[in-house]
C-alpha atoms as a PDB file:
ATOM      1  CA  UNK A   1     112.553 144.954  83.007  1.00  0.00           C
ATOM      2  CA  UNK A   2     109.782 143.334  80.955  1.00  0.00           C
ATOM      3  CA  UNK A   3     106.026 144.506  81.817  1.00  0.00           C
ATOM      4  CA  UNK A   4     103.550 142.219  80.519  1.00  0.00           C
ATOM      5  CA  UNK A   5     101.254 142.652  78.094  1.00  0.00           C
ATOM      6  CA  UNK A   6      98.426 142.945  79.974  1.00  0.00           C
ATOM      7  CA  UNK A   7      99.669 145.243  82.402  1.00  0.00           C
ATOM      8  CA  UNK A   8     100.808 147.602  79.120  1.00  0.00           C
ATOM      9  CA  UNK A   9      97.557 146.887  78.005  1.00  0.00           C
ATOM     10  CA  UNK A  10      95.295 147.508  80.600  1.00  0.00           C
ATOM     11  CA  UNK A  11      97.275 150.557  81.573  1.00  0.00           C
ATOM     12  CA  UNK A  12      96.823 151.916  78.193  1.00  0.00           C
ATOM     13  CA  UNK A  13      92.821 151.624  78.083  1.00  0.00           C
ATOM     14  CA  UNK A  14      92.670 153.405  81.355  1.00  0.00           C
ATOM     15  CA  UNK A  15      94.753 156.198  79.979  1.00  0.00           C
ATOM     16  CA  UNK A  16      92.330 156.791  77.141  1.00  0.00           C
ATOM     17  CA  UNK A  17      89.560 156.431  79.538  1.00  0.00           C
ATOM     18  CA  UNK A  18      90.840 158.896  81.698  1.00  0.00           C
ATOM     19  CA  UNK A  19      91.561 161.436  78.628  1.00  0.00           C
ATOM     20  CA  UNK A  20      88.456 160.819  77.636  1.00  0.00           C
ATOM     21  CA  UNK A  21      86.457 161.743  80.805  1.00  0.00           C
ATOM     22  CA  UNK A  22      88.482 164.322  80.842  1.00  0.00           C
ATOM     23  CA  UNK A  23      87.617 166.022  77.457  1.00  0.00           C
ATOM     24  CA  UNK A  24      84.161 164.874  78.254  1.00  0.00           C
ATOM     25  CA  UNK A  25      84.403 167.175  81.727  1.00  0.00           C
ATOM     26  CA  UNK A  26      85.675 170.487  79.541  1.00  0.00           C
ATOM     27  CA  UNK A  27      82.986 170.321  76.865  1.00  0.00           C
ATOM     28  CA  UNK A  28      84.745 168.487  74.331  1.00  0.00           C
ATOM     29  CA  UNK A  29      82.509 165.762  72.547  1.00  0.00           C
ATOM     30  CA  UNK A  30      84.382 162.306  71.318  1.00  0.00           C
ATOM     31  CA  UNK A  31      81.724 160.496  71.284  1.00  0.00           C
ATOM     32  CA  UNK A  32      78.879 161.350  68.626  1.00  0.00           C
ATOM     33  CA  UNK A  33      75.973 161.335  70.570  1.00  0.00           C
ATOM     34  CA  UNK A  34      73.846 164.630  70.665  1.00  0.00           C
ATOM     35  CA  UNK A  35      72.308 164.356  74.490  1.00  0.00           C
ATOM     36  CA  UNK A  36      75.047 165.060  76.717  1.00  0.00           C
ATOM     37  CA  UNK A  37      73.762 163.250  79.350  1.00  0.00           C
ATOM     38  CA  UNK A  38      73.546 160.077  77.344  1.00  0.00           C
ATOM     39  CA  UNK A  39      77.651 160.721  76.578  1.00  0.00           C
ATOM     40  CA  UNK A  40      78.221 162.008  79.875  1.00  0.00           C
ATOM     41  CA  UNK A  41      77.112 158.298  81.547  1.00  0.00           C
ATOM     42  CA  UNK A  42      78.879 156.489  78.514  1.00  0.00           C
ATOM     43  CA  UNK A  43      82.034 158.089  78.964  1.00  0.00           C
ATOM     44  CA  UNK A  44      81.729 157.659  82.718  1.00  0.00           C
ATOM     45  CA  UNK A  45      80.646 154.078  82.697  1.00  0.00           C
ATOM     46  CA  UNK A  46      83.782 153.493  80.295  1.00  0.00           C
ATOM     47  CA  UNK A  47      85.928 154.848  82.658  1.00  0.00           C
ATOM     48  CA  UNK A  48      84.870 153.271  85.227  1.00  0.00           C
ATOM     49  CA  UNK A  49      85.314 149.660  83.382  1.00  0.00           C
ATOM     50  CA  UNK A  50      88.442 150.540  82.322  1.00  0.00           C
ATOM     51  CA  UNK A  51      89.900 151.468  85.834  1.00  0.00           C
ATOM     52  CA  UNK A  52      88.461 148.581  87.458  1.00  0.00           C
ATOM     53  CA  UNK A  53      90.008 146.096  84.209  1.00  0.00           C
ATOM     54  CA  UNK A  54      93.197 147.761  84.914  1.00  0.00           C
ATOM     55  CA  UNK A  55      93.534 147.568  88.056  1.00  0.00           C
ATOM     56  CA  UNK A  56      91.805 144.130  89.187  1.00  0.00           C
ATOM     57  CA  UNK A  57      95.037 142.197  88.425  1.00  0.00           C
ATOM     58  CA  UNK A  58      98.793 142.581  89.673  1.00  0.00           C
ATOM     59  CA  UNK A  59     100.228 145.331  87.509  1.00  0.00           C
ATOM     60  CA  UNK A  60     104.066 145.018  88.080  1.00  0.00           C
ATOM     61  CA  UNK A  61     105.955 147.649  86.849  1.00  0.00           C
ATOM     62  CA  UNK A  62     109.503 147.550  88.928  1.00  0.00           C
ATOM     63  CA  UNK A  63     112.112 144.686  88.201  1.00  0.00           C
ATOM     64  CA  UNK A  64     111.560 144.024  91.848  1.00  0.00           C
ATOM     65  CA  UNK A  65     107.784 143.555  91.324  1.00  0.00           C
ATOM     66  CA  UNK A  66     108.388 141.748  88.073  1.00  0.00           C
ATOM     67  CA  UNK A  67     110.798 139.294  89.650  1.00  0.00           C
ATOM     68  CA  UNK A  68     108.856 138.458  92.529  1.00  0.00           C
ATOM     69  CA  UNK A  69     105.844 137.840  90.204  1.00  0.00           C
ATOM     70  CA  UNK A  70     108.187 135.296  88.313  1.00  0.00           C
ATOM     71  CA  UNK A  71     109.454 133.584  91.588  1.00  0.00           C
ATOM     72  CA  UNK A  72     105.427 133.236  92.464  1.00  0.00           C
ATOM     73  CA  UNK A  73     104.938 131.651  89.586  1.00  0.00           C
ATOM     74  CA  UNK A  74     107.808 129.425  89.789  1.00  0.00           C
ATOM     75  CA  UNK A  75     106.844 128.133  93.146  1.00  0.00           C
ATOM     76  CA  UNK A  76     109.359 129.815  95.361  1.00  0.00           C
ATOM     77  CA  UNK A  77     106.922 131.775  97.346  1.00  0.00           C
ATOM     78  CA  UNK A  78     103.485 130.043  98.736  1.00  0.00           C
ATOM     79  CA  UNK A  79     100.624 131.431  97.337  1.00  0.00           C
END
């Protein structure tokens, strides 16, 4: 099974977008800003960029998915 880069990738920024909002949510600051609002919306907006980046494009994770993402590419299936 070989996931793409950008499926590795993009899963990996939402991950740390995800911890992040999380720590955010239970106090924790990651960012270095002193107004927590001005973090709170940064750390949200970057979440929400992240999961819409990740997500956007075909993230194939199964052999199955992988395989019928090569035989698209090759042609075999219209589209």
């Amino acid at each position: 099974m070989n996931i793409t880069k950008g499926t590795l990738a993009r899963t990996i920024i939402l991950a740390l977008a995800l911890i992040n909002q999380i720590l955010s949510v239970c106090g924790v600051a990651v960012l270095p800003i002193e107004d927590g609002q001005i973090e709170t919306l940064v750390s949200t907006a970057w979440t929400v960029a992240a999961a819409v980046a990740a997500w956007w494009k075909n993230n194939s994770f199964t052999s199955a998915a992988i395989a019928a993402d090569q035989a698209r590419k090759e042609g075999q299936f219209g589209g």
